[in-house]
Protein backbone atom coordinates (compact mmCIF):
# COMPACT_ATOMS: atom_id res chain seq x y z
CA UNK A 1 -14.90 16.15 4.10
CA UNK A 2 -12.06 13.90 3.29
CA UNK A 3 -10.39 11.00 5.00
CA UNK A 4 -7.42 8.77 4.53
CA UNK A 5 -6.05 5.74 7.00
CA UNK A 6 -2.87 4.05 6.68
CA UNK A 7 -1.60 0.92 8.06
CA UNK A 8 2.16 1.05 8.91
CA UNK A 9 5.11 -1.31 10.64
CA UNK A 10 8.72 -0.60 10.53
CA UNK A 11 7.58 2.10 7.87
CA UNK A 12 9.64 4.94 8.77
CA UNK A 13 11.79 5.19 5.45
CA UNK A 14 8.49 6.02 3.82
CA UNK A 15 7.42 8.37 5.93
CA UNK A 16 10.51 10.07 5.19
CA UNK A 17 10.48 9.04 1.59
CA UNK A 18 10.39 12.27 -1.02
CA UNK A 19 6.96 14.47 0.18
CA UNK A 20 4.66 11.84 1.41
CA UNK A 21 3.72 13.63 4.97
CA UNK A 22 3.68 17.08 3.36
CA UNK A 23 1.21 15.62 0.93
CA UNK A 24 -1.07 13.76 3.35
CA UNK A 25 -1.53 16.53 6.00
CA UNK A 26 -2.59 19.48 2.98
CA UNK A 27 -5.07 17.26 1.45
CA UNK A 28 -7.10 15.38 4.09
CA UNK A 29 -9.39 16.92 6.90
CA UNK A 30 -8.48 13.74 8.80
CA UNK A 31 -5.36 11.57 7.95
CA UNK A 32 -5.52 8.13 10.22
CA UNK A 33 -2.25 6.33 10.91
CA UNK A 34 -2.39 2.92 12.80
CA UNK A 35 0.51 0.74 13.56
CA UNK A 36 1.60 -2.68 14.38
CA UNK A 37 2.33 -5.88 12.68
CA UNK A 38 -0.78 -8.12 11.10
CA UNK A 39 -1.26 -11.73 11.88
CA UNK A 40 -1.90 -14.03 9.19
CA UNK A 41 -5.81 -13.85 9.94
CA UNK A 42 -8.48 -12.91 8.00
CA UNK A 43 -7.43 -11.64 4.15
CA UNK A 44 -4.42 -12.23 5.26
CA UNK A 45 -4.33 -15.88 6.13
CA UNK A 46 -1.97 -17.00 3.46
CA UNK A 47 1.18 -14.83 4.87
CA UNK A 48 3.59 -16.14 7.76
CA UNK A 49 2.79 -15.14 11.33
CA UNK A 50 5.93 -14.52 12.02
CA UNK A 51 8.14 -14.86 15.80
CA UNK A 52 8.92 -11.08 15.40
CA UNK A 53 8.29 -7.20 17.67
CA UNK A 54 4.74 -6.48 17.47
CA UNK A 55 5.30 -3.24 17.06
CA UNK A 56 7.68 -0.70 14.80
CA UNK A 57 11.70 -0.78 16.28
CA UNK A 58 12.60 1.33 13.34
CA UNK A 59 11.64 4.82 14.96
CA UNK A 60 8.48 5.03 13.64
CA UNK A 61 6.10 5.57 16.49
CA UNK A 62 8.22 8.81 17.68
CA UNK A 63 8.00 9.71 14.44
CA UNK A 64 4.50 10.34 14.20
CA UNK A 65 4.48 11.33 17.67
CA UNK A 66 6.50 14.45 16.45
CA UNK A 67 4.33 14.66 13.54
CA UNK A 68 1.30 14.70 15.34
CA UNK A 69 2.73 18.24 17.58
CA UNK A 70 2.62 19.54 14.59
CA UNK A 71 -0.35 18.74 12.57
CA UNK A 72 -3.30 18.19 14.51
CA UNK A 73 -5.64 16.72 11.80
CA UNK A 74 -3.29 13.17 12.27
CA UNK A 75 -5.15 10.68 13.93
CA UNK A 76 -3.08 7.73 15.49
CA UNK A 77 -3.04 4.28 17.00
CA UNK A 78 -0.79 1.76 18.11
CA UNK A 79 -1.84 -1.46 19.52
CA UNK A 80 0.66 -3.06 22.03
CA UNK A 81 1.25 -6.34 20.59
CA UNK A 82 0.11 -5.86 17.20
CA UNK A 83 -3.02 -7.31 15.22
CA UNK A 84 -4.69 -10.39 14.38
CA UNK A 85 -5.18 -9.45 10.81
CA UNK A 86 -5.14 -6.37 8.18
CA UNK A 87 -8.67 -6.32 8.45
CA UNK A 88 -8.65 -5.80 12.05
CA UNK A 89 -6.16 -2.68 11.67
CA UNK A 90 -8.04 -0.93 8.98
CA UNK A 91 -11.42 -1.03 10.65
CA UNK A 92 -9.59 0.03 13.79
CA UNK A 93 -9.22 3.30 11.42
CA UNK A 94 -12.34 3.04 10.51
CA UNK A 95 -13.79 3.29 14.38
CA UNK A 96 -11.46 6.45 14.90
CA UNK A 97 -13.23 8.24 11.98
CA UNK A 98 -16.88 7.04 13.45
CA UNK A 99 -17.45 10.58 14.96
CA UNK A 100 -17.02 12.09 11.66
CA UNK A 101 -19.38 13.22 9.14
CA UNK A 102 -19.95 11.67 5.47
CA UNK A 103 -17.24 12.13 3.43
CA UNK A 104 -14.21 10.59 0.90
CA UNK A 105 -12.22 7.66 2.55
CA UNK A 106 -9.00 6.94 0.61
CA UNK A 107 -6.93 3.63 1.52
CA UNK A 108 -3.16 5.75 1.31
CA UNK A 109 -0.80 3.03 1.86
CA UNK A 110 2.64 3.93 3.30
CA UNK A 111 4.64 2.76 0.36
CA UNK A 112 2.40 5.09 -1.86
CA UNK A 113 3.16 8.08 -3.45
CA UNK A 114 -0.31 10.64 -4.45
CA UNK A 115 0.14 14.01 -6.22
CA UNK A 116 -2.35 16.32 -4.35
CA UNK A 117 -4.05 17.03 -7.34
CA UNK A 118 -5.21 13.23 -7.72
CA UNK A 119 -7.71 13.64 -4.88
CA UNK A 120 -10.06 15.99 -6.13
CA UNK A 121 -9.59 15.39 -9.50
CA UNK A 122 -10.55 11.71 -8.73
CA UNK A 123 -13.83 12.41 -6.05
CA UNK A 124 -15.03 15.07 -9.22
CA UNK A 125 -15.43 11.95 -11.11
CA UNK A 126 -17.24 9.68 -8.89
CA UNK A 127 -20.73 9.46 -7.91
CA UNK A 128 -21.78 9.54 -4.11
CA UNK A 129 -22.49 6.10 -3.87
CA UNK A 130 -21.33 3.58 -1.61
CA UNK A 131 -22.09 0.87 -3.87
CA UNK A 132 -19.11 2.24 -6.02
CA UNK A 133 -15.58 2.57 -5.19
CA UNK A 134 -12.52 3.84 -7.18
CA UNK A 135 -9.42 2.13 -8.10
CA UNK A 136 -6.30 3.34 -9.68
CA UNK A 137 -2.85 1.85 -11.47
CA UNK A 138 0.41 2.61 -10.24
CA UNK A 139 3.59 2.62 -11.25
CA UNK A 140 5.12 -0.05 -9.58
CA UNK A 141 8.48 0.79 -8.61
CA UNK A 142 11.33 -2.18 -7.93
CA UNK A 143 14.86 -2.01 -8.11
CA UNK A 144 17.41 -0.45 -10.66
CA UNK A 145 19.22 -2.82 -12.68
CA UNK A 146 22.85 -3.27 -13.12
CA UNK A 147 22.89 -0.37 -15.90
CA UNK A 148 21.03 1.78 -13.53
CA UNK A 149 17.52 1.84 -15.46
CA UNK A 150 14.63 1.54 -12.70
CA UNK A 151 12.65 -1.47 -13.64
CA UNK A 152 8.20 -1.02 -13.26
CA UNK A 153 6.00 -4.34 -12.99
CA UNK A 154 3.07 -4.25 -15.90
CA UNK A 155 0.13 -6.47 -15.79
CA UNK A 156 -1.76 -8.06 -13.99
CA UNK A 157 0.57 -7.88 -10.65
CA UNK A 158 2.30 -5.43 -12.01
CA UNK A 159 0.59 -2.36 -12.25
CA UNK A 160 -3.22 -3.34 -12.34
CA UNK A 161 -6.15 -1.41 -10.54
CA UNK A 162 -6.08 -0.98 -6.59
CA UNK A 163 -9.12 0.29 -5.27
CA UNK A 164 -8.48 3.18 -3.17
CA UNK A 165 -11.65 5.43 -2.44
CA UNK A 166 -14.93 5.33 -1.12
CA UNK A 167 -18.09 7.29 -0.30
CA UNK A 168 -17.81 6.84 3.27
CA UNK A 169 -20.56 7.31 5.71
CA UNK A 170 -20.10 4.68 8.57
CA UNK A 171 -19.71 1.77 7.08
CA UNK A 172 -16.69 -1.41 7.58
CA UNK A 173 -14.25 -3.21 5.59
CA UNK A 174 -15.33 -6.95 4.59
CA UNK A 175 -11.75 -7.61 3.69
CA UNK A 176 -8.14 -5.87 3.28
CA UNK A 177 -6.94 -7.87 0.79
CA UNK A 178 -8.09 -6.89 -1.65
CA UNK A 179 -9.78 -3.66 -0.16
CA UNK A 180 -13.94 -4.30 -0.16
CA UNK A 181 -16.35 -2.42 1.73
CA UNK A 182 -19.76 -3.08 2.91
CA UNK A 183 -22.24 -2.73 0.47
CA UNK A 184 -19.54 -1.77 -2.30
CA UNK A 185 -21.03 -3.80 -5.55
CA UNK A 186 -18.34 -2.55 -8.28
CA UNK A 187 -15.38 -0.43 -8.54
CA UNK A 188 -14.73 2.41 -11.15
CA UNK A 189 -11.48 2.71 -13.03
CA UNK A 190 -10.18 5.95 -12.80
CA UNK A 191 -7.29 7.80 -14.51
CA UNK A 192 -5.33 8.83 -11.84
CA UNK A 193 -1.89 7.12 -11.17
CA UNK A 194 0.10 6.77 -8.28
CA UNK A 195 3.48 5.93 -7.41
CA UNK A 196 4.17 2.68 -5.63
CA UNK A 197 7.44 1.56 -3.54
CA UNK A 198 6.13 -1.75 -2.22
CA UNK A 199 9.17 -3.40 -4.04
CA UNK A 200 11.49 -0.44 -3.89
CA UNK A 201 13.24 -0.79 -0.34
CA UNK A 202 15.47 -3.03 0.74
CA UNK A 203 13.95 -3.93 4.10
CA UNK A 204 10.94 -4.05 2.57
CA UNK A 205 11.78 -6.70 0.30
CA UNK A 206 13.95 -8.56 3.05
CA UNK A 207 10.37 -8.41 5.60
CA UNK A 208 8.01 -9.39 2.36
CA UNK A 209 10.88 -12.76 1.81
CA UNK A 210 9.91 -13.44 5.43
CA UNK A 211 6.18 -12.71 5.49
CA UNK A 212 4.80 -13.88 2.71
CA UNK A 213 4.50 -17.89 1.79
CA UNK A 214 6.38 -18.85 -0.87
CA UNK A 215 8.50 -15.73 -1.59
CA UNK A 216 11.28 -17.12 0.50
CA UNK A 217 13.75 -16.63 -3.25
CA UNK A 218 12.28 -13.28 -3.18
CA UNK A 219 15.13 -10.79 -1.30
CA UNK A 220 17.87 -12.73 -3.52
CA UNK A 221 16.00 -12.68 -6.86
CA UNK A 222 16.21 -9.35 -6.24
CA UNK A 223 19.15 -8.57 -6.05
CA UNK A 224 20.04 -10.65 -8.98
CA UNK A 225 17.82 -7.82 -11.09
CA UNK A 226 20.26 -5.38 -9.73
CA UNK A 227 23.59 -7.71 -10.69
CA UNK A 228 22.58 -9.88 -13.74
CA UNK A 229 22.52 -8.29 -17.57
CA UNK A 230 18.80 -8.73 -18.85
CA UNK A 231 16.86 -8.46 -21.83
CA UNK A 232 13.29 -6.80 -21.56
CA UNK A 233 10.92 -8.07 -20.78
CA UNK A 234 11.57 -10.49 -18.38
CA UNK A 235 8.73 -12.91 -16.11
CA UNK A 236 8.00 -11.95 -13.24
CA UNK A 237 9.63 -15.78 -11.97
CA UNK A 238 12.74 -13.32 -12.34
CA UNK A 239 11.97 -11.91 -9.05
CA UNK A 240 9.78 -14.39 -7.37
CA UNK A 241 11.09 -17.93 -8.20
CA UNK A 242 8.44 -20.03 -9.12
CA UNK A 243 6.20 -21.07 -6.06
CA UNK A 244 3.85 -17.62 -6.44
CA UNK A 245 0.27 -17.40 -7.67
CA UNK A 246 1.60 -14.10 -9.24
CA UNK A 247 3.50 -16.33 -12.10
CA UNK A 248 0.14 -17.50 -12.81
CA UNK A 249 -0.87 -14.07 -13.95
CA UNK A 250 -0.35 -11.76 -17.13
CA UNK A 251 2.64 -9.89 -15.63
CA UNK A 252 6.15 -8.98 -16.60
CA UNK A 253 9.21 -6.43 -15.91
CA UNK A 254 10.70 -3.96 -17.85
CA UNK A 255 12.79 -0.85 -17.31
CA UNK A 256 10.61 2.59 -16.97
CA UNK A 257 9.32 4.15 -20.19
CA UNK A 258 10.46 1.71 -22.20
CA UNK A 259 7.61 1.72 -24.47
CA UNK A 260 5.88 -1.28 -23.98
């Protein structure tokens, strides 16, 4: 069997983004969807809890509601005035799957793009053991700049391993960020690579300005990638001023397939 929760708010441009549902619904037995906005509990402590709707005003619940009439393997939740913490929301996916049998769990964020390919190419290659997990790179997608190139983070932030699967057979998430589960003692690089639009949206850029501490310069910084003549590669301060721990890392941006 295979498994795959995702955690979404105001996350309805990704759900329409390219083939994302089409992908989801052919390759898991069970896909888990739970919504509302995270506190900043738990992993995710050092974000803003911020004086905002608890839950999605973007269309995204009757989204999935359609969805759901017409592929019965989605699974979903949506708690009425939100969540205290990422960590609560995930293992709320991870009680909906309890009547399930032993299987892959994949972590699919919303803002992720899979080919369906990845999946069993990546399970071939692990072991069933829960005390290893997989992780994966990305290719993480931000804005175009003024000359219409579409700019990638590399490095450490940029582009460095997620983890992402699991040999699940009951047990919880420790933390969210970054993903750990109980009894996991070390993650496997694999070779898959996804596609990642964390950075890619406007909105999502404008909520991340608001949510996260010390990325309030983040929303205009990035538009100044999109308006300002660069030469690659450029710091990641670029995009995030200089108040992040991400500056403190090994991490720059350059324009896709650049060669570096």
């Amino acid at each position: 069997m295979r498994y795959a929760f995702t955690i979404i708010y105001n996350g309805l441009h990704h759900l329409t983004n390219g083939n994302f549902v089409d992908v989801m619904v052919n390759s898991f037995d069970k896909w888990v969807i739970v919504e509302g906005f995270s506190g900043n509990k738990g992993s995710t402590a050092w974000c803003n809890n911020l004086n905002i709707p608890k839950n999605s005003t973007d269309g995204t619940i009757e989204h999935i509601a359609q969805l759901m009439e017409k592929y019965p393997n989605i699974l979903f939740h949506s708690k009425k005035g939100g969540w205290l913490s990422k960590d609560e929301q995930v293992n709320k996916a991870i009680s909906l799957l309890k009547s399930e049998s032993n299987g892959w769990l994949w972590q699919i964020d919303v803002d992720e793009q899979w080919k369906e390919t990845d999946f069993e190419e990546a399970e071939s290659m692990m072991t069933k053991d829960v005390s290893v997990a997989g992780a994966f790179h990305f290719n993480h997608l931000l804005c175009k700049d003024m000359d219409g190139k579409q700019l990638v983070g590399k490095g450490d932030w940029g582009d460095n391993l997620h983890t992402r699967l699991w040999w699940w057979t009951g047990q919880t998430f420790i933390s969210h960020e970054p993903p750990i589960m109980q009894y996991q003692k070390s993650i496997k690089a694999l070779p898959q690579v996804y596609e990642h639009y964390s950075y890619y949206f406007e909105s999502d850029v404008v909520f991340k300005s608001k949510y996260y501490k010390g990325y309030a310069s983040l929303y205009r910084n990035w538009k100044r990638l999109q308006s300002k003549k660069f030469k690659y590669p450029i710091s990641t301060k670029e995009l995030f001023g200089n108040s992040t721990r991400i500056n403190h890392s090994k991490s720059y941006i350059i324009p896709q397939n650049n060669g570096l």
